[in-house]
Protein backbone atom coordinates (compact mmCIF):
# COMPACT_ATOMS: atom_id res chain seq x y z
CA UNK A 1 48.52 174.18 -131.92
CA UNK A 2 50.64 174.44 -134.87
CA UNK A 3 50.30 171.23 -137.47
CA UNK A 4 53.81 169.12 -138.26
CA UNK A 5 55.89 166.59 -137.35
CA UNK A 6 58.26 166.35 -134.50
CA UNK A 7 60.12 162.82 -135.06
CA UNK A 8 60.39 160.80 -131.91
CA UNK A 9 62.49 157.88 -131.79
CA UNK A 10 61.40 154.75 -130.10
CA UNK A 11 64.61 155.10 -127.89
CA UNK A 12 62.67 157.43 -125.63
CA UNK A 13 61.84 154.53 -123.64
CA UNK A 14 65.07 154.02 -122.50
CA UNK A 15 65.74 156.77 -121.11
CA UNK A 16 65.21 157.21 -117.22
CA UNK A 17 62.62 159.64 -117.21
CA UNK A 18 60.24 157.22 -118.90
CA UNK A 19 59.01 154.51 -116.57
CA UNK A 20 60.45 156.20 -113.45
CA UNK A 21 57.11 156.91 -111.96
CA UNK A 22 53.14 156.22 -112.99
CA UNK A 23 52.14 156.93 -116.54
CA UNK A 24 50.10 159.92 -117.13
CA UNK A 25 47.23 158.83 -120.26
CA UNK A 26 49.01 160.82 -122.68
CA UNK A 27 52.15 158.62 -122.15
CA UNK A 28 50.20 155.87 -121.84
CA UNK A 29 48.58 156.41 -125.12
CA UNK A 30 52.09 157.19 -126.92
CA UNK A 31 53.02 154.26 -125.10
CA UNK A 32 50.81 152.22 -127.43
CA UNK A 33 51.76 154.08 -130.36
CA UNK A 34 55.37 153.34 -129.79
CA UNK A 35 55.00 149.76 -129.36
CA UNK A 36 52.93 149.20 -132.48
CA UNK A 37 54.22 147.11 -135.04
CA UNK A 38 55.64 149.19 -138.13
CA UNK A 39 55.74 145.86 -140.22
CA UNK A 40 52.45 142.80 -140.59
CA UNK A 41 54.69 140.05 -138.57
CA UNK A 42 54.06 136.85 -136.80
CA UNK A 43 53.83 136.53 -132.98
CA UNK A 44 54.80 133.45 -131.40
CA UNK A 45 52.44 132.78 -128.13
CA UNK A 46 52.13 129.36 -126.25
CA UNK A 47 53.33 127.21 -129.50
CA UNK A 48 50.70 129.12 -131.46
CA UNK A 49 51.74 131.93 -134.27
CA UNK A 50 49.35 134.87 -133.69
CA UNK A 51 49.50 137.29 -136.86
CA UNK A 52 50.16 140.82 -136.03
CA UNK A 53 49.44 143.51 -138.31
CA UNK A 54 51.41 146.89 -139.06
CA UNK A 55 49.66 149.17 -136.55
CA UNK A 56 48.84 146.59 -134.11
CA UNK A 57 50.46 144.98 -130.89
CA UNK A 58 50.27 141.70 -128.80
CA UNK A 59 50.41 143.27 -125.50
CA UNK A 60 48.49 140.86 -122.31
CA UNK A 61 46.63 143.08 -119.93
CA UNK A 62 49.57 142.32 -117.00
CA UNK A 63 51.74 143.58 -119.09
CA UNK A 64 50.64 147.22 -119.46
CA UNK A 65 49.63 147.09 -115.80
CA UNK A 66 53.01 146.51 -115.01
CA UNK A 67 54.47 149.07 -117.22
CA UNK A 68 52.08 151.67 -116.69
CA UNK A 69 52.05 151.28 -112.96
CA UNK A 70 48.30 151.12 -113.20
CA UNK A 71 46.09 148.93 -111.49
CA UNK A 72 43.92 145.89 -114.09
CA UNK A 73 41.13 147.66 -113.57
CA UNK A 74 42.48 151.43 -114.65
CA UNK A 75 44.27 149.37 -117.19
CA UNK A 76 40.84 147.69 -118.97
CA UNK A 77 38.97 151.32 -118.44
CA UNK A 78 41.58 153.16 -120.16
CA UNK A 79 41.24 151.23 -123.51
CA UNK A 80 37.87 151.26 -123.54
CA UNK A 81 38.17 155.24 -123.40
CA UNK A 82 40.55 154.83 -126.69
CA UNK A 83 38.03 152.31 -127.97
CA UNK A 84 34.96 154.40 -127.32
CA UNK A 85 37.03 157.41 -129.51
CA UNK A 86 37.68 155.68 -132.65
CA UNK A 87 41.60 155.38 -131.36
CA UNK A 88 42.12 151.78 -131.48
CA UNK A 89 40.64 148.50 -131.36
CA UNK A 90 40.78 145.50 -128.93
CA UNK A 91 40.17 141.97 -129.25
CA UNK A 92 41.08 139.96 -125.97
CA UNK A 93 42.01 135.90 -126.46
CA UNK A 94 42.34 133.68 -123.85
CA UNK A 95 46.16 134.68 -123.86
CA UNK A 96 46.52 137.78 -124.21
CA UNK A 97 44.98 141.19 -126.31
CA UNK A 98 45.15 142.34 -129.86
CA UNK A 99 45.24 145.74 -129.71
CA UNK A 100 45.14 147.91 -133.11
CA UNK A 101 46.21 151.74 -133.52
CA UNK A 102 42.93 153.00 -135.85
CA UNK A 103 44.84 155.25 -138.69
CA UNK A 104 48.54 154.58 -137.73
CA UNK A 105 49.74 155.43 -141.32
CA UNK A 106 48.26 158.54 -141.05
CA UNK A 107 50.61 158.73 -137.78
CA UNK A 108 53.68 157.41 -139.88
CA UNK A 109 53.46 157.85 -143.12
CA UNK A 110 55.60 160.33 -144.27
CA UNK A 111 54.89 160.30 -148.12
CA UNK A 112 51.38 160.81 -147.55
CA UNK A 113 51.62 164.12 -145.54
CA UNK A 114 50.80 166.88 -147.61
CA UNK A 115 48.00 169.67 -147.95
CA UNK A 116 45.48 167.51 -149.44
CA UNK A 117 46.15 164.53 -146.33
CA UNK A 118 47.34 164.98 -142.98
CA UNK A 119 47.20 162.73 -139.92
CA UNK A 120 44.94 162.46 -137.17
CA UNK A 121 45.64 163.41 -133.76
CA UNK A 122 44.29 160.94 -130.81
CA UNK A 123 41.29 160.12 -133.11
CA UNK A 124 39.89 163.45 -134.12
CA UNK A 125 40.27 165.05 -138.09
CA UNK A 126 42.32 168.20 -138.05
CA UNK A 127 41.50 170.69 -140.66
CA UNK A 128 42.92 170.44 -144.07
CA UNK A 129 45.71 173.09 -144.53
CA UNK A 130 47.68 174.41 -148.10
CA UNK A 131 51.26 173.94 -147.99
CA UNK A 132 51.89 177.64 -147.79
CA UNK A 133 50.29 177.61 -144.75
CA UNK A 134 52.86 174.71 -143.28
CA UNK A 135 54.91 176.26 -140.05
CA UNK A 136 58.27 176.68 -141.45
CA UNK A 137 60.15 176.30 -138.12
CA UNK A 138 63.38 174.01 -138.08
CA UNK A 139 61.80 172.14 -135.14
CA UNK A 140 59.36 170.94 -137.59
CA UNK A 141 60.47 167.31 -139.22
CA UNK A 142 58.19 167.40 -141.98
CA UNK A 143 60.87 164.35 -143.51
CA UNK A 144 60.85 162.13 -140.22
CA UNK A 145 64.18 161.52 -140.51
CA UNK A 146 65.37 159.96 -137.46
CA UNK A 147 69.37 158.67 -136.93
CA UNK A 148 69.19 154.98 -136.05
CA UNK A 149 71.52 153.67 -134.34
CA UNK A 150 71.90 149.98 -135.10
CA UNK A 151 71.73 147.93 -131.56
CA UNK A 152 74.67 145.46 -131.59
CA UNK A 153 75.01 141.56 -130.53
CA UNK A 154 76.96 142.13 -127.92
CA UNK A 155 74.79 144.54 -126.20
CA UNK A 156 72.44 141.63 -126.01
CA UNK A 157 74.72 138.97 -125.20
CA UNK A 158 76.23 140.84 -122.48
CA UNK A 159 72.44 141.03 -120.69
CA UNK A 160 71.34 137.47 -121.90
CA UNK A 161 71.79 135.09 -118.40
CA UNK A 162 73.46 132.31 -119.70
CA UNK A 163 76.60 132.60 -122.59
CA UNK A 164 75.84 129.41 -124.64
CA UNK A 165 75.49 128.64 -129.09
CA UNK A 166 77.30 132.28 -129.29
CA UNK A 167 77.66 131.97 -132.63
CA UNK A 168 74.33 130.46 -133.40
CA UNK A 169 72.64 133.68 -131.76
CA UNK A 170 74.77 135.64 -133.58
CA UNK A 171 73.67 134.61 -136.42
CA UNK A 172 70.12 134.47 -135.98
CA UNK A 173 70.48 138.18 -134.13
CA UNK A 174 71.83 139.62 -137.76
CA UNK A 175 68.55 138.52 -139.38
CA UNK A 176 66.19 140.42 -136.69
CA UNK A 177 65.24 143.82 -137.46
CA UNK A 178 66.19 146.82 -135.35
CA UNK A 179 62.58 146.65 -133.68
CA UNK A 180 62.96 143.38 -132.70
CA UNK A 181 65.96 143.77 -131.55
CA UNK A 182 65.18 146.35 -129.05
CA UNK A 183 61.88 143.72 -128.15
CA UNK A 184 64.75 140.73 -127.50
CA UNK A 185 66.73 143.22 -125.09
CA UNK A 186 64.24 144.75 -123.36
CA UNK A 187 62.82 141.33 -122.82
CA UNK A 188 65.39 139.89 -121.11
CA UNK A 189 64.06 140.73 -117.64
CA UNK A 190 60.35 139.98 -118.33
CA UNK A 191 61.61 136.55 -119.61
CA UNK A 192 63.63 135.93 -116.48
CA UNK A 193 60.30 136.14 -114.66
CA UNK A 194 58.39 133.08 -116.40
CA UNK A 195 61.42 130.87 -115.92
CA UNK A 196 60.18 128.45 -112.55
CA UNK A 197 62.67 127.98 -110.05
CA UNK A 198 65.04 125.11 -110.74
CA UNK A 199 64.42 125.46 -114.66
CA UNK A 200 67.19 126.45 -116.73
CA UNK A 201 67.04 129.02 -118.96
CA UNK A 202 66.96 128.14 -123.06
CA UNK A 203 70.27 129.04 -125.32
CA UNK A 204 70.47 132.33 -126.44
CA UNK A 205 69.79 131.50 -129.77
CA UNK A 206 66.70 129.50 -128.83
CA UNK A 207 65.38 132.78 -127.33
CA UNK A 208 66.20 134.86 -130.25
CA UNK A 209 64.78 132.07 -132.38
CA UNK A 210 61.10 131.51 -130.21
CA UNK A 211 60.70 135.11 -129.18
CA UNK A 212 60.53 134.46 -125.59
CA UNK A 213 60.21 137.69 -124.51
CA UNK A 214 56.78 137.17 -125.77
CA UNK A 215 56.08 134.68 -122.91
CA UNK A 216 53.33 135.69 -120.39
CA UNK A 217 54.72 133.43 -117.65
CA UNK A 218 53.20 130.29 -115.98
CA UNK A 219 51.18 130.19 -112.10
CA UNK A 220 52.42 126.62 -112.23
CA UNK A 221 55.56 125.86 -109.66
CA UNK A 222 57.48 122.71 -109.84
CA UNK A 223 56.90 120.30 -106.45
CA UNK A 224 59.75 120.10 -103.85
CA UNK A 225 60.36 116.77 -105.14
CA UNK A 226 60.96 118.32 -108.60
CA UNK A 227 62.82 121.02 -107.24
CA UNK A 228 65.68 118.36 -105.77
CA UNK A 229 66.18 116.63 -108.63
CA UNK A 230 66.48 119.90 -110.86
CA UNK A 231 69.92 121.31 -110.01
CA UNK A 232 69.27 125.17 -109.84
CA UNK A 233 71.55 126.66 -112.69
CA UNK A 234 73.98 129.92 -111.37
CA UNK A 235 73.67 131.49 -114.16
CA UNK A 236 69.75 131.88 -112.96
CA UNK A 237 70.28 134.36 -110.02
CA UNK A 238 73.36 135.70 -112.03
CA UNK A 239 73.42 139.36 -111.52
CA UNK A 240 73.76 141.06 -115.39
C-alpha cells in the first residue's frame, strides 16, 4: 500500500452510510480515532471534572455498544484486541472508560510527516521512506487541509427540545469550538434519553454550559406519586 495522507473529515459520521448497519472493526477502530480529543480538555461527568487528554476520549462502554451495534461483551473484547497491539489504552472508572489513542500525533500531525518520521498505521512501524520516494498522486493530502465548515447556532437551537435563555446559549455556543459543537448536536438525542419521565429538560444554555451530552443516564424512575405532581413538559415528547 502506498504511504500518504488522505484527509478525512470528522463529518463522515453524518452521513447515512455510517451508522446505518453494524460496524465492521476497521470502522470501529476509525470510530475511536475520530472521536479522540484533538485538544487536553475537561470532561464534566456526575458533578466531577474528568481531564481528558489530546488523543484520548471519555466514551462509557453502553455507549459504543450502542453505536457500534455490538453486543457489551464484543464491545470489552474488541479493546482488549487494540490494547493487546500497542493501539490504545483503557482505564475503566466506576462511570465510565478512559480510552487513549497510543501515537495519535503521529496520526495528526502534519508538520511532523516527513522522510525522517512518518505515522503509524493501527499500531505497527511502517518503513522509513526519502521524500523522493513520496507517491506524487493528487489524491494524496500530504497538507491535511480539510474545508471546515463552521456549524451554526441555529442548527442547534432548531434540534434543542425546549427554546428558552436564547440569547444566553448563544452566547455561550460562540465560545465552544467546532468539535464541541458537533458533540452538543449530536448529543441532543442521547441526552433526551437520561431525562426521567415527568422531568423537564434544563435551558439550552445550561446544556451547552454542563455538557450534558456527556450524561450516561440514570436506572432511577420517579414514583407514581412523583410522577402526578411533576406536570410532564410538551416540549418533552416534542417531535424535532
Amino acid at each position: 500500500m502506498s504511504v500518504g495522507w488522505v484527509s478525512i473529515h470528522r463529518s463522515i459520521t453524518d452521513h447515512p452510510f455510517w451508522g446505518c448497519e453494524k460496524f465492521t472493526k476497521a470502522q470501529a477502530w476509525m470510530d475511536l480515532i475520530i472521536n479522540a480529543n484533538h485538544k487536553d480538555n475537561k470532561v464534566l461527568i456526575k458533578n466531577t471534572f474528568i481531564e481528558v487528554k489530546r488523543g484520548s476520549q471519555i466514551r462509557s462502554m453502553v455507549t459504543l455498544s450502542e453505536l457500534w451495534r455490538w453486543d457489551r461483551k464484543t464491545v470489552k473484547k474488541f479493546l482488549v484486541l487494540l490494547e493487546s497491539e500497542g493501539m490504545i489504552l483503557t482505564k475503566s472508572t466506576q462511570q465510565t472508560t478512559h480510552i487513549t489513542i497510543c501515537n495519535y500525533c503521529k496520526y495528526q500531525d502534519k508538520d511532523k510527516i516527513s522522510g525522517q518520521q512518518l505515522p503509524q498505521q493501527l499500531g505497527q512501524h511502517l518503513p522509513q521512506q526519502s521524500p523522493s520516494n513520496f507517491p506524487t498522486n493528487n489524491n494524496v493530502n500530504n497538507d491535511n487541509n480539510v474545508n471546515k465548515k463552521e456549524i451554526s447556532f441555529d442548527d442547534f437551537y432548531k434540534k434543542y427540545p425546549i427554546k428558552k435563555s436564547k440569547e444566553q446559549a448563544k452566547k455561550k455556543w460562540k465560545s465552544l469550538s467546532e468539535e464541541k459543537k458537533k458533540l452538543a448536536i449530536d448529543g441532543i438525542e442521547k441526552y433526551k434519553s437520561t431525562v426521567s419521565v415527568g422531568i423537564s429538560f434544563v435551558h439550552p444554555s445550561t446544556y451547552l454550559n454542563q455538557e450534558r451530552w456527556t450524561d450516561e443516564g440514570t436506572t432511577e424512575k420517579p414514583s407514581n406519586q412523583q410522577a402526578a405532581n411533576q406536570p410532564i413538559s410538551a416540549a418533552r415528547f416534542k417531535r424535532i
